[in-house]
C-alpha atoms as a PDB file:
ATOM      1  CA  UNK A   1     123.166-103.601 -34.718  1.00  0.00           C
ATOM      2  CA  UNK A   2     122.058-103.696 -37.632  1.00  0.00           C
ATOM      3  CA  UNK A   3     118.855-101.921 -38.752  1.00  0.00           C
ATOM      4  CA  UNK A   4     117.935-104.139 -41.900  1.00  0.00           C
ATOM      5  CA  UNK A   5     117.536-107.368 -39.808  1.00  0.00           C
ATOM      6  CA  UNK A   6     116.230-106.287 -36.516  1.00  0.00           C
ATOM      7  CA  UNK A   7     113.142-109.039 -35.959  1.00  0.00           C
ATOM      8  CA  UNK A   8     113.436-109.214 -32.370  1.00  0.00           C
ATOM      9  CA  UNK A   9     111.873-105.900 -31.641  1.00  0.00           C
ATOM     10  CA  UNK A  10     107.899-105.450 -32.168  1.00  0.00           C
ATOM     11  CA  UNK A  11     106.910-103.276 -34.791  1.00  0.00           C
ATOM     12  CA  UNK A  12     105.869 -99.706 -34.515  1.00  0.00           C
ATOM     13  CA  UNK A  13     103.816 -99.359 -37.291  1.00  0.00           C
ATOM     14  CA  UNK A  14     100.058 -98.882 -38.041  1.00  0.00           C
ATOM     15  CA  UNK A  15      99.035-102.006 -35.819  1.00  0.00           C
ATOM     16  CA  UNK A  16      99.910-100.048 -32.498  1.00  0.00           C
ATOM     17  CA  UNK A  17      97.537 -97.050 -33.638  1.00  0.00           C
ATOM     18  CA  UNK A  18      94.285 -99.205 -34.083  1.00  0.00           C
ATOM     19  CA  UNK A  19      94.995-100.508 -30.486  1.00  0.00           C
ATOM     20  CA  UNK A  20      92.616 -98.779 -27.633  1.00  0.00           C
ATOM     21  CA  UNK A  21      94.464 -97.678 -24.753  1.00  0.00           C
ATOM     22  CA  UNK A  22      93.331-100.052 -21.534  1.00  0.00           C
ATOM     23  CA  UNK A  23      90.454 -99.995 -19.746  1.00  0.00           C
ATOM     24  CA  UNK A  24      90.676-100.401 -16.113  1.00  0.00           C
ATOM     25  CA  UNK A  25      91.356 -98.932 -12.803  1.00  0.00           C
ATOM     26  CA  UNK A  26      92.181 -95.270 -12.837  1.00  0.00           C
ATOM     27  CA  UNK A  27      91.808 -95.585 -16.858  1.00  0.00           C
ATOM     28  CA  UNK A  28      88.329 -94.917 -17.482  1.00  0.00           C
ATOM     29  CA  UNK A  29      87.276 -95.381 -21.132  1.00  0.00           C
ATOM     30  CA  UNK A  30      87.794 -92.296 -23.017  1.00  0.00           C
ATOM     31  CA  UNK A  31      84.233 -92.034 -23.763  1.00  0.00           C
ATOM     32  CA  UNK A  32      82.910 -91.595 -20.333  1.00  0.00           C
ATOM     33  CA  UNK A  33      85.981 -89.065 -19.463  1.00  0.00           C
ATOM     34  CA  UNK A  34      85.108 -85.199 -18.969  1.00  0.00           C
ATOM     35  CA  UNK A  35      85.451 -83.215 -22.515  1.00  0.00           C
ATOM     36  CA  UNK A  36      88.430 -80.720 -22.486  1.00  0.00           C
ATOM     37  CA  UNK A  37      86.809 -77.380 -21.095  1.00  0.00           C
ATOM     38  CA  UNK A  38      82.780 -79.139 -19.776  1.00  0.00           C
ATOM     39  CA  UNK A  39      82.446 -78.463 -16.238  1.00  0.00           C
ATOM     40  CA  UNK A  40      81.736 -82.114 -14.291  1.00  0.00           C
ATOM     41  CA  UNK A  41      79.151 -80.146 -12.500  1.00  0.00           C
ATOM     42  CA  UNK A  42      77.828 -77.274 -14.696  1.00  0.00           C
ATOM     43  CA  UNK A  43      75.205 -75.993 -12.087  1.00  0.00           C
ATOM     44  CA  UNK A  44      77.572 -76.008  -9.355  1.00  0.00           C
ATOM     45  CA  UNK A  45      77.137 -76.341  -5.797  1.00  0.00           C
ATOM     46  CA  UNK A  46      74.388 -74.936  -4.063  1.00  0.00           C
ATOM     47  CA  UNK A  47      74.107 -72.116  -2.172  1.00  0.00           C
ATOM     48  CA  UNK A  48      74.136 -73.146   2.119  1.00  0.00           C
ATOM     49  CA  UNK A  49      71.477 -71.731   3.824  1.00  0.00           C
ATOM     50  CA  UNK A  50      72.446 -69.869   7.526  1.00  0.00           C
ATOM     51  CA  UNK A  51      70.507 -70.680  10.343  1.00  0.00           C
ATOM     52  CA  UNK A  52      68.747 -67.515  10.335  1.00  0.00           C
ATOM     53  CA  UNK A  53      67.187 -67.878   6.686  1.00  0.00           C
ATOM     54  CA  UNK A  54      65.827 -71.516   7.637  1.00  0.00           C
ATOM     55  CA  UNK A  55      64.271 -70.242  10.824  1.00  0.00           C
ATOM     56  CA  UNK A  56      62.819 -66.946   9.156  1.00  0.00           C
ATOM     57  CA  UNK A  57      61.528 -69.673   6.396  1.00  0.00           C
ATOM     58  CA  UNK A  58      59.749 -71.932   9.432  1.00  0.00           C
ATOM     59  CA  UNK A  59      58.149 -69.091  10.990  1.00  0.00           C
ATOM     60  CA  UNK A  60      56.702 -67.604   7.397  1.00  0.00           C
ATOM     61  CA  UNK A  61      55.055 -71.125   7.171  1.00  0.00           C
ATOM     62  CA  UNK A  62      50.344 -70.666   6.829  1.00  0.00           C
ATOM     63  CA  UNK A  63      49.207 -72.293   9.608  1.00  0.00           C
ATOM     64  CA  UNK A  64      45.080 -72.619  10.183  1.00  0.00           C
ATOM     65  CA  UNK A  65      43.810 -72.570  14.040  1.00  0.00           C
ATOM     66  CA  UNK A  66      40.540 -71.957  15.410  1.00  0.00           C
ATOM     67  CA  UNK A  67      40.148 -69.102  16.977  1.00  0.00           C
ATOM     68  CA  UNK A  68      36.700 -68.196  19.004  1.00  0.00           C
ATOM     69  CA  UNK A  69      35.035 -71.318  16.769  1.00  0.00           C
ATOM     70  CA  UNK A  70      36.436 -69.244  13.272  1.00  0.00           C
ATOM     71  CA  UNK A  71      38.996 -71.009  11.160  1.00  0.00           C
ATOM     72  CA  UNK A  72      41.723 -68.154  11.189  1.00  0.00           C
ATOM     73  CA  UNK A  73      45.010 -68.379   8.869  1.00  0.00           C
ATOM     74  CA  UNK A  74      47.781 -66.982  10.156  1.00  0.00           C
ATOM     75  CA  UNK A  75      51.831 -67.660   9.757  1.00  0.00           C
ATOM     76  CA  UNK A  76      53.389 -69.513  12.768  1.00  0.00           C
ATOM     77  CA  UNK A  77      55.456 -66.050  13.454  1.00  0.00           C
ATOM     78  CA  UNK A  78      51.912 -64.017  14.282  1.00  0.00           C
ATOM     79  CA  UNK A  79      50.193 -68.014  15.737  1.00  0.00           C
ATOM     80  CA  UNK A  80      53.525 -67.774  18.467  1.00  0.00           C
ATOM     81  CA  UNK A  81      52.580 -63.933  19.291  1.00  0.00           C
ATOM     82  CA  UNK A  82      49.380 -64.346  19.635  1.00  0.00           C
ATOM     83  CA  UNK A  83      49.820 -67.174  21.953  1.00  0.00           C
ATOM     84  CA  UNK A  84      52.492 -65.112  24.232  1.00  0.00           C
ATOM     85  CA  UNK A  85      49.765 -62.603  24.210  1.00  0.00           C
ATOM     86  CA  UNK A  86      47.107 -64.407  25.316  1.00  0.00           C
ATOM     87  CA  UNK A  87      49.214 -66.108  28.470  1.00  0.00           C
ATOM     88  CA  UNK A  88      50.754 -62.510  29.422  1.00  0.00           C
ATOM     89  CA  UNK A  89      46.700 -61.230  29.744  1.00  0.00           C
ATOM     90  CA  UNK A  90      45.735 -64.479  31.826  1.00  0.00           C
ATOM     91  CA  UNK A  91      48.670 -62.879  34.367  1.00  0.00           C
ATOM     92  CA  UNK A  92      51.465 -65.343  33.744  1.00  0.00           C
ATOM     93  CA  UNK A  93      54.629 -63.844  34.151  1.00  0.00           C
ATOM     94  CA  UNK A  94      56.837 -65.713  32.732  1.00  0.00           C
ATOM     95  CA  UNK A  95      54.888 -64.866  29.509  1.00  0.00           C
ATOM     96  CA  UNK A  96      54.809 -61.189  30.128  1.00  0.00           C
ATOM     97  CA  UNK A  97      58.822 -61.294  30.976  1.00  0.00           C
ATOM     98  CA  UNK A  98      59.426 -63.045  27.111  1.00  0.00           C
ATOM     99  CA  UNK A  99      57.004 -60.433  25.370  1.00  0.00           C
ATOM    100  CA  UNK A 100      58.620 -57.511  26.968  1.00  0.00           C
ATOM    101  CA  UNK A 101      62.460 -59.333  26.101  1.00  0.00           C
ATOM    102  CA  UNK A 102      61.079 -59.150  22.455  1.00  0.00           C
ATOM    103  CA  UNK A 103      59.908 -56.094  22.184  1.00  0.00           C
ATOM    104  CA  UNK A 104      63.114 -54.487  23.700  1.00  0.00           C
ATOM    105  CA  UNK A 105      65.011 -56.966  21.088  1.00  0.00           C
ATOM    106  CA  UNK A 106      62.918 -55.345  18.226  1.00  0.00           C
ATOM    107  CA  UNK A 107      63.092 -52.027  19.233  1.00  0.00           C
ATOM    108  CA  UNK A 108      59.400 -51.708  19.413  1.00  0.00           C
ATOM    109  CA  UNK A 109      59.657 -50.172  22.763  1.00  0.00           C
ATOM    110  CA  UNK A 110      62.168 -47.918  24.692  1.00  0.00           C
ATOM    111  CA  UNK A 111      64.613 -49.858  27.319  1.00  0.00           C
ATOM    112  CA  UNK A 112      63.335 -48.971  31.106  1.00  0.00           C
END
């Protein structure tokens, strides 16, 4: 071959530069593509929360009752006390049993 009269391949030349690569699928324009050494997500994920924090969360929550005609404000933890409370004085036992399961749970009072 010789390399004076080779017409039949295209040229390689300043033409092929100016071209912009294809835009298409899986060959996003380069404009929209990440920048070398950006996070995609730059807050990150966030943090799960366990069971445990989202139930502590739910009983920390105001509640407002009424209490002897007074508007009291209480959280829902100290409301659900109260109310065990007040059905373990009117003699219920199933009441009584579940107060004295959470106080041995809390350590508030000594195992019999």
């Amino acid at each position: 071959m010789n390399p004076v009269s080779n017409s039949e391949e295209p040229t390689q030349g300043p033409a092929k530069d100016l071209e912009s690569p294809p835009v298409g699928y899986a060959s996003p324009p380069k404009s929209t593509q990440f920048k070398k050494g950006k996070s995609g997500n730059p807050k990150g994920r966030p943090p799960n929360k366990v069971l445990h924090q989202v139930i502590e969360d739910v009983l920390n929550e105001k509640v407002t009752l009424v209490t002897k005609g007074e508007k009291v404000e209480m959280t829902k933890k100290e409301a659900v006390i109260q109310q065990l409370l007040n059905e373990s004085m009117k003699g219920k036992s199933a009441a009584t049993k579940n107060l004295i399961y959470l106080l041995k749970n809390l350590y508030w009072i000594n195992p019999i």
